[in-house]
Protein backbone atom coordinates (compact mmCIF):
# COMPACT_ATOMS: atom_id res chain seq x y z
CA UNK A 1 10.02 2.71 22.14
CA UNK A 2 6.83 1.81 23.88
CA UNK A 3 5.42 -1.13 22.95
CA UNK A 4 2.37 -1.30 25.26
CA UNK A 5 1.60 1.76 23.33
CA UNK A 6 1.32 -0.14 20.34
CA UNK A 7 -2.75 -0.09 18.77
CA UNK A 8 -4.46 -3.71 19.72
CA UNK A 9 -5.64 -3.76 15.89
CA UNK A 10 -3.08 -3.32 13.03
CA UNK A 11 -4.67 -3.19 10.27
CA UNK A 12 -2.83 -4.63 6.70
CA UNK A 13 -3.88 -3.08 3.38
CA UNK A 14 -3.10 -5.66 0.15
CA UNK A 15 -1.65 -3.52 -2.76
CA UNK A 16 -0.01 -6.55 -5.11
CA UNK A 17 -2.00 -6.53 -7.77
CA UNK A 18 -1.99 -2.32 -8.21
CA UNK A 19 1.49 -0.96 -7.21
CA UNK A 20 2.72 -4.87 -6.90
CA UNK A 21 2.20 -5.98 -10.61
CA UNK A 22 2.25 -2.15 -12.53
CA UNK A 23 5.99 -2.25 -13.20
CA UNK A 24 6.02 -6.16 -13.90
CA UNK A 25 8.35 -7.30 -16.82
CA UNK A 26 5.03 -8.94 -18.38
CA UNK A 27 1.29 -8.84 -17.87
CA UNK A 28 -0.02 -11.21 -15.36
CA UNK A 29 -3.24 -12.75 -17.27
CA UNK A 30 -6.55 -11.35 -16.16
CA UNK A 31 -7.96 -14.57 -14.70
CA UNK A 32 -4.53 -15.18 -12.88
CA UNK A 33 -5.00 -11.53 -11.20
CA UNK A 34 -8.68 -12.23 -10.32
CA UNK A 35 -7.66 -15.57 -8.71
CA UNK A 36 -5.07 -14.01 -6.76
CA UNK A 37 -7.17 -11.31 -5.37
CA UNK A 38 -9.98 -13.91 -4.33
CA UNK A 39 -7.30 -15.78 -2.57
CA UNK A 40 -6.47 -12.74 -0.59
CA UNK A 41 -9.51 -11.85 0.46
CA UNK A 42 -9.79 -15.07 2.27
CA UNK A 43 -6.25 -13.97 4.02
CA UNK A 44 -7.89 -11.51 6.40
CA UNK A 45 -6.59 -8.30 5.20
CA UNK A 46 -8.55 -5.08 5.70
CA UNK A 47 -8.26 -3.88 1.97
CA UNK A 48 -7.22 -4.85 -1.15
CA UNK A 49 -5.98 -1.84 -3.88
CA UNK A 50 -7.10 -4.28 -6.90
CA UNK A 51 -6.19 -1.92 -9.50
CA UNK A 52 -5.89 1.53 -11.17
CA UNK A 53 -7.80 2.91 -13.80
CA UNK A 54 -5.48 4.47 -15.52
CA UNK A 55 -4.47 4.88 -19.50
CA UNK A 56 -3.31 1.41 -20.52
CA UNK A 57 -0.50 3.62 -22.38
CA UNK A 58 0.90 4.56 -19.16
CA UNK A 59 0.25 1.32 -17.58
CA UNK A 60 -0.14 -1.51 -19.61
CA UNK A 61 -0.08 -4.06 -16.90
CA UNK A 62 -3.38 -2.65 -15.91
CA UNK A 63 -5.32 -2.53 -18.91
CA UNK A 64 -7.50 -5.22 -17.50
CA UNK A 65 -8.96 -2.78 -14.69
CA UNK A 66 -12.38 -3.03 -15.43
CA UNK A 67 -12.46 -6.80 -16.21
CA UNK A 68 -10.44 -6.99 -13.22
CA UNK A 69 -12.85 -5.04 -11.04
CA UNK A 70 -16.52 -6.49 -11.71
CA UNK A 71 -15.15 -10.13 -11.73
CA UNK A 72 -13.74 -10.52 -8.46
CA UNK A 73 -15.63 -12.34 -5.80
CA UNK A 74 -16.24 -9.55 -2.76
CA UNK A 75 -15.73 -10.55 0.96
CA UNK A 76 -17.96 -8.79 3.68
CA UNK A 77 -15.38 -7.00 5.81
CA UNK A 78 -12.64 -6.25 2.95
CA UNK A 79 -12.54 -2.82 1.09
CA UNK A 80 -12.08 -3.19 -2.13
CA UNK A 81 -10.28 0.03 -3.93
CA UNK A 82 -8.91 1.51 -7.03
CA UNK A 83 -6.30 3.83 -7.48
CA UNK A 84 -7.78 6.69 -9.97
CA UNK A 85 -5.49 9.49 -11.56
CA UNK A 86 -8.40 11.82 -12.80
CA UNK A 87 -12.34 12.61 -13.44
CA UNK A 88 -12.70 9.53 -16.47
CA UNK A 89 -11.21 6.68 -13.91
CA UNK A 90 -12.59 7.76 -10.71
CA UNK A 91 -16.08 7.40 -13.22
CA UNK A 92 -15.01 3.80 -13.91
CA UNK A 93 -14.25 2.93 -10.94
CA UNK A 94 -17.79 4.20 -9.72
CA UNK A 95 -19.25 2.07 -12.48
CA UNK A 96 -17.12 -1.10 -11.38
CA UNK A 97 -18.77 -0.95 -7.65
CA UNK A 98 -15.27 0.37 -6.12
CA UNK A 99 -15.62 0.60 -2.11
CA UNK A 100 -12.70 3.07 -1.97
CA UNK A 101 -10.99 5.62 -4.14
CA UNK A 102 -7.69 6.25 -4.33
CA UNK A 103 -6.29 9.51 -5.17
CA UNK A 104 -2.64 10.03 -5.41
CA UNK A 105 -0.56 13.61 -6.04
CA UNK A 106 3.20 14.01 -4.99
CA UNK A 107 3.85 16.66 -2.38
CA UNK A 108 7.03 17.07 -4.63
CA UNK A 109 6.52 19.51 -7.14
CA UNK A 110 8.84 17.67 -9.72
CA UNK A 111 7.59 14.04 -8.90
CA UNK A 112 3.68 15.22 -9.50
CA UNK A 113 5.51 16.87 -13.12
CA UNK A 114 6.86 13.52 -13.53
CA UNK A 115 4.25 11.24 -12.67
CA UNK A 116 1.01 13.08 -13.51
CA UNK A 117 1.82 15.63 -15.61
CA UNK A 118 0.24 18.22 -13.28
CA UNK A 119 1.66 20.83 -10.44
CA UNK A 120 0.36 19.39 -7.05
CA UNK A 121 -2.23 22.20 -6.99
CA UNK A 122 -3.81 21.06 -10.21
CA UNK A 123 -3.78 17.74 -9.12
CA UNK A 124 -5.44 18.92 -5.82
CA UNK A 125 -7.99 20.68 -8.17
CA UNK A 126 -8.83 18.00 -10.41
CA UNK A 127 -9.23 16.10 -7.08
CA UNK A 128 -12.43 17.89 -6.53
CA UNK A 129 -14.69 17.02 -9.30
CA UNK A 130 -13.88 13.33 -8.07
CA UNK A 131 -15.34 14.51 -4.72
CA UNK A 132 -18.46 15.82 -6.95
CA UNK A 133 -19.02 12.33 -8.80
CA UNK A 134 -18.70 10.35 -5.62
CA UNK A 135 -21.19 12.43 -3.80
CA UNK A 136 -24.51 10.34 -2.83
CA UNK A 137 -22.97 7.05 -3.48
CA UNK A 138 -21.26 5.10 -0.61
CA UNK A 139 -17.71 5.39 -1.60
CA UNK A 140 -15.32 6.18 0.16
CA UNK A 141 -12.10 8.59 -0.78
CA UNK A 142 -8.55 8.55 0.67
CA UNK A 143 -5.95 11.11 -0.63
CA UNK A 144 -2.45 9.47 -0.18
CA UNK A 145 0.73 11.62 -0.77
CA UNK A 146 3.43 10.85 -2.68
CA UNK A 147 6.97 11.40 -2.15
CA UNK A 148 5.79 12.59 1.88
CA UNK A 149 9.41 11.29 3.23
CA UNK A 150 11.17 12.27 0.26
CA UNK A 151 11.43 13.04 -3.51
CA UNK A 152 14.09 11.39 -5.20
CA UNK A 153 14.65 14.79 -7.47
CA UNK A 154 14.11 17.59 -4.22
CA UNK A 155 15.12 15.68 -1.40
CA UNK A 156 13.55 15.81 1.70
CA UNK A 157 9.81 17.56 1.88
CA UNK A 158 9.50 19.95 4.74
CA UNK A 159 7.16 18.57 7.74
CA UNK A 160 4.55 21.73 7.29
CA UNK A 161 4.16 21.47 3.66
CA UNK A 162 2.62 17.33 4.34
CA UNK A 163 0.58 18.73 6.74
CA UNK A 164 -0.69 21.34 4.49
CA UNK A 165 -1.50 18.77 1.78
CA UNK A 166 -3.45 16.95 5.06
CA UNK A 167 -5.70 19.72 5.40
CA UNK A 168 -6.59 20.80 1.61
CA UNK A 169 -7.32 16.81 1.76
CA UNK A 170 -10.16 17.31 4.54
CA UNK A 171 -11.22 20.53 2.97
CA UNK A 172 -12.05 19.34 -0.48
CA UNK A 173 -14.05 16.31 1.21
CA UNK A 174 -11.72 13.51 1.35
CA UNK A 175 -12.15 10.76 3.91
CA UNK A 176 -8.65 9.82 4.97
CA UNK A 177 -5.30 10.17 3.91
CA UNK A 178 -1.88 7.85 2.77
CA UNK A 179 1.55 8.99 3.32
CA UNK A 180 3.32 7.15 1.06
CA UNK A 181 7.53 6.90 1.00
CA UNK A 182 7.44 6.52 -2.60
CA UNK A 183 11.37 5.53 -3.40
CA UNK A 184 12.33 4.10 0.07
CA UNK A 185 13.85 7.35 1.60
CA UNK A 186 12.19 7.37 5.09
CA UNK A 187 13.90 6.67 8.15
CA UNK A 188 12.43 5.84 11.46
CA UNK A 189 12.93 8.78 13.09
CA UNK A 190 11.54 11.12 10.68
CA UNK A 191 8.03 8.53 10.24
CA UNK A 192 7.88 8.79 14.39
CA UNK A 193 7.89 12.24 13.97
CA UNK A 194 5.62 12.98 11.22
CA UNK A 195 3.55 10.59 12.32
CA UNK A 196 3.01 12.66 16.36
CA UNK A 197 2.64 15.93 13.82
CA UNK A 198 -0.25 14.04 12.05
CA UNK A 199 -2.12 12.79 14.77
CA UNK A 200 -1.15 16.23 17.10
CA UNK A 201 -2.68 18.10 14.23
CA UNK A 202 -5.95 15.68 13.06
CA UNK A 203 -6.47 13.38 15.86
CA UNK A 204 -8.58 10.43 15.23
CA UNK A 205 -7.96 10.85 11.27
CA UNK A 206 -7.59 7.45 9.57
CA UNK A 207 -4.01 7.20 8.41
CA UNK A 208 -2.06 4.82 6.54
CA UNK A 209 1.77 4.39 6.10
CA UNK A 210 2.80 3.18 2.27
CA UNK A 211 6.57 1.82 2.74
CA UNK A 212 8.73 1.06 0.58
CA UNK A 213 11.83 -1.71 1.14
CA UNK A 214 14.65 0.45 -1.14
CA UNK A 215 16.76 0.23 1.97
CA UNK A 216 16.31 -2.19 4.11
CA UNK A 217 14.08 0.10 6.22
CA UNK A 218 10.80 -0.78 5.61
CA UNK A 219 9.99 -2.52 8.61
CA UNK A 220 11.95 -0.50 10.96
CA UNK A 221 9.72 2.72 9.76
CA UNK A 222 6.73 0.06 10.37
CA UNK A 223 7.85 0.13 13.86
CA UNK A 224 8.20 3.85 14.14
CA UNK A 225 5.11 4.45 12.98
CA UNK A 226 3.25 2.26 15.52
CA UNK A 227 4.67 3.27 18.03
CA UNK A 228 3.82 7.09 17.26
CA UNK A 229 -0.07 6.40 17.21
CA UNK A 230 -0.29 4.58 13.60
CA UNK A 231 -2.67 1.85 12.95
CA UNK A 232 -2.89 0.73 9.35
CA UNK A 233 -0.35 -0.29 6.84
CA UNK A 234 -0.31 -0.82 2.73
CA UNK A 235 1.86 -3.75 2.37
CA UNK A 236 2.56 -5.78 -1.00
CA UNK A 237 2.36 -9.95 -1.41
CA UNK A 238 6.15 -10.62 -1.79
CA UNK A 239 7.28 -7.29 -1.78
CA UNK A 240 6.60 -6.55 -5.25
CA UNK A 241 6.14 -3.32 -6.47
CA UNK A 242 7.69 0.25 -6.87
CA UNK A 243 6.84 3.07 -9.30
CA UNK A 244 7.17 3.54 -12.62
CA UNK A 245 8.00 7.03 -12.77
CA UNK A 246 10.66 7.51 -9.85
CA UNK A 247 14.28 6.43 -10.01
CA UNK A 248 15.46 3.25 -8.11
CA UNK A 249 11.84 2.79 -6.75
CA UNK A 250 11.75 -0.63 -6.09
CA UNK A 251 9.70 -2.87 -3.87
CA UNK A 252 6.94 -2.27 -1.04
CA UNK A 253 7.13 -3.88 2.06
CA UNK A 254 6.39 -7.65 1.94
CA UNK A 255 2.87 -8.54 3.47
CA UNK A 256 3.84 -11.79 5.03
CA UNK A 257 6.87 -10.69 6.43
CA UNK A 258 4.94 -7.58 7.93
CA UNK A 259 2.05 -9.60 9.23
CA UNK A 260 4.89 -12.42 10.52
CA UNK A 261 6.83 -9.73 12.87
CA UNK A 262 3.72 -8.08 13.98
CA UNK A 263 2.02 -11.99 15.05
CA UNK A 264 5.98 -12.74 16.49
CA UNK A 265 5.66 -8.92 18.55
CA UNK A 266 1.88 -10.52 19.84
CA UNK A 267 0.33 -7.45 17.79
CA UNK A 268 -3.22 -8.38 16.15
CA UNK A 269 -3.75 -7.83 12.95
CA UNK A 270 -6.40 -10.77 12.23
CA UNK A 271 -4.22 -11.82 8.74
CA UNK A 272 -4.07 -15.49 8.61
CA UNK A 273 -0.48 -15.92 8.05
CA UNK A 274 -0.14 -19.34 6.88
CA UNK A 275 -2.88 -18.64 4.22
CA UNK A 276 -0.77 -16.34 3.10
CA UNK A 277 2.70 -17.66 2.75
CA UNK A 278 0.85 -20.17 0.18
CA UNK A 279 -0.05 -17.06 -2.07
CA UNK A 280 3.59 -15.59 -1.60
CA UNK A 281 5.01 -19.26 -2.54
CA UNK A 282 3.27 -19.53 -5.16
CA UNK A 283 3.93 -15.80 -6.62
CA UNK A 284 6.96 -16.66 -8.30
CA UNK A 285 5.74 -19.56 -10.99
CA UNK A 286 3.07 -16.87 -11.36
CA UNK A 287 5.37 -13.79 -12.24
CA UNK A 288 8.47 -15.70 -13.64
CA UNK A 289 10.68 -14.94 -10.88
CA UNK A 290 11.94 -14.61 -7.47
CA UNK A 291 10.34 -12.31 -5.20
CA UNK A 292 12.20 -10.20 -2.25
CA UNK A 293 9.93 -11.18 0.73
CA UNK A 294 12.46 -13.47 3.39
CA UNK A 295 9.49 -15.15 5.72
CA UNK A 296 8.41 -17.19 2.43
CA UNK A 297 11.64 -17.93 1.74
CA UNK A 298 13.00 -18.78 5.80
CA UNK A 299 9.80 -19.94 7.16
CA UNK A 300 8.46 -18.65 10.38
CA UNK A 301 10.61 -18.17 13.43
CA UNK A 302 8.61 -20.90 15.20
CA UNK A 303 9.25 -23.78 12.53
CA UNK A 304 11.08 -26.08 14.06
CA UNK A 305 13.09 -28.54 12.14
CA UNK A 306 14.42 -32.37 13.65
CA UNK A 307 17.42 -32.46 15.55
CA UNK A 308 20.90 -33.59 12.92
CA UNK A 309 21.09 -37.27 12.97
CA UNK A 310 24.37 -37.57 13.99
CA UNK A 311 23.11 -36.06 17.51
CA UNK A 312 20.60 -38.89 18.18
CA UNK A 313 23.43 -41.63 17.09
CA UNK A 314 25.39 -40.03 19.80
């Protein structure tokens, strides 16, 4: 691994109160999810994915999008985005003042049957009209694919079928692209080398890596993936999160403990770090629970505690 490879900007992408809170036990309260995302954008992150307009049926969690989205307080220099599944949501999310879109398909056949109801290529289709109804205005769109290290019903996707999904992406008009590990399945060889296929193949391309913790992984791919050219990373407050519609999908990667390895490595990612340890202390009186994320839990590696007594008796 090289590490004076490594970008001199990482940058870290908030998705808590979208993929962190969606498969909650109960619904956070509207004001408490406002508060929380106006605390975060004092954190430094680049983006924050503040919700997803989606059917309250298939998300309940998330019924508040809208109330969610045009009462938040915006920060110059954060992007504020909404995942959309189709036409009507991408719509509302225009009408909310979104900065960024987010549209999601599976690479996996089965997964996009599972989750959307749709083959990928439908989704891909319906992804156009989106493209349509954001022309003119100054949002942005980034396609992220699902499942891209591994569908939890196929198994591993074949390299050249991601790549393909890259480039009907860019065709259709979208501005940059996720590759998410949906369930937790990469490993940090295969990120390294889809990563070099990505940037081989599109360059410059803004890309971001969505990992998940299923496996103790997470942070190890994190590593892979920088030091193969990548630059920007979705990350959730506490490591909350998963999907609702794949098997043993559990957590993202925990922001603070992301953003504490990277300041520990001297990589820059401009997050305030003690900032936001508060907000991932104070996560679990909010949720009702305990929350996988170790830095909030350990403290930083440079917190020094006092010496035992019985050595300065001695």
């Amino acid at each position: 691994m090289n590490w004076e490879a490594f970008p001199p900007r990482v940058h870290i992408q908030e998705v808590v109160t979208r993929d962190g809170l969606q498969i909650e036990p109960r619904f956070l309260p509207t004001a408490d999810k406002i508060a929380l995302i106006d605390a975060l954008s004092q954190t430094g992150v680049s983006k924050i994915e503040v919700t997803s307009f989606v059917s309250p049926k298939a998300v309940p969690n998330l019924a508040d999008a809208r109330e969610v989205a045009r009462a938040i307080t915006r920060r110059p220099g954060v992007t504020y985005v909404a995942l959309v599944p189709n036409l009507r949501g991408a719509q509302e999310a225009l009408d909310a003042g979104m900065n960024e879109l987010n549209l999601v398909l599976s690479v996996s056949e089965t997964h996009n049957l599972a989750n959307m109801r749709m083959t990928p290529a439908q989704s891909l289709a319906g992804f156009r009209a989106i493209v349509e109804a954001a022309r003119g205005t100054q949002t942005t769109l980034n396609g992220s694919i699902a499942t891209a290290f591994g569908c939890p019903f196929e198994g591993a996707q074949p390299e050249p079928k991601v790549l393909e999904m890259i480039e009907n992406f860019l065709n259709i008009g979208l501005h940059s692209v996720t590759l998410a590990d949906t369930t937790g399945m990469a490993n940090p060889r295969q990120v390294a080398h889809l990563v070099a296929a990505v940037r081989r193949q599109f360059g410059a391309l803004p890309l971001t890596l969505h990992f998940h913790n299923t496996r103790g992984m997470g942070l190890a791919n994190v590593l892979a993936a920088l030091d193969a050219g990548a630059d920007r990373f979705d990350a959730s407050l506490g490591g909350l999160g998963g999907c609702p519609f794949a098997p043993g999908a559990t957590g993202n990667i925990s922001t603070e403990d992301l953003v504490h390895m990277l300041d520990e490595m001297g990589v820059y990612s401009g997050v305030d770090l003690a900032r936001l340890l508060e907000r991932a202390r104070a996560l679990p009186s909010l949720i009702g629970h305990d929350i996988p994320g170790q830095v909030a839990k350990a403290g930083r590696s440079g917190d020094l505690h006092p010496a035992p007594t019985r050595l300065a008796a001695s």
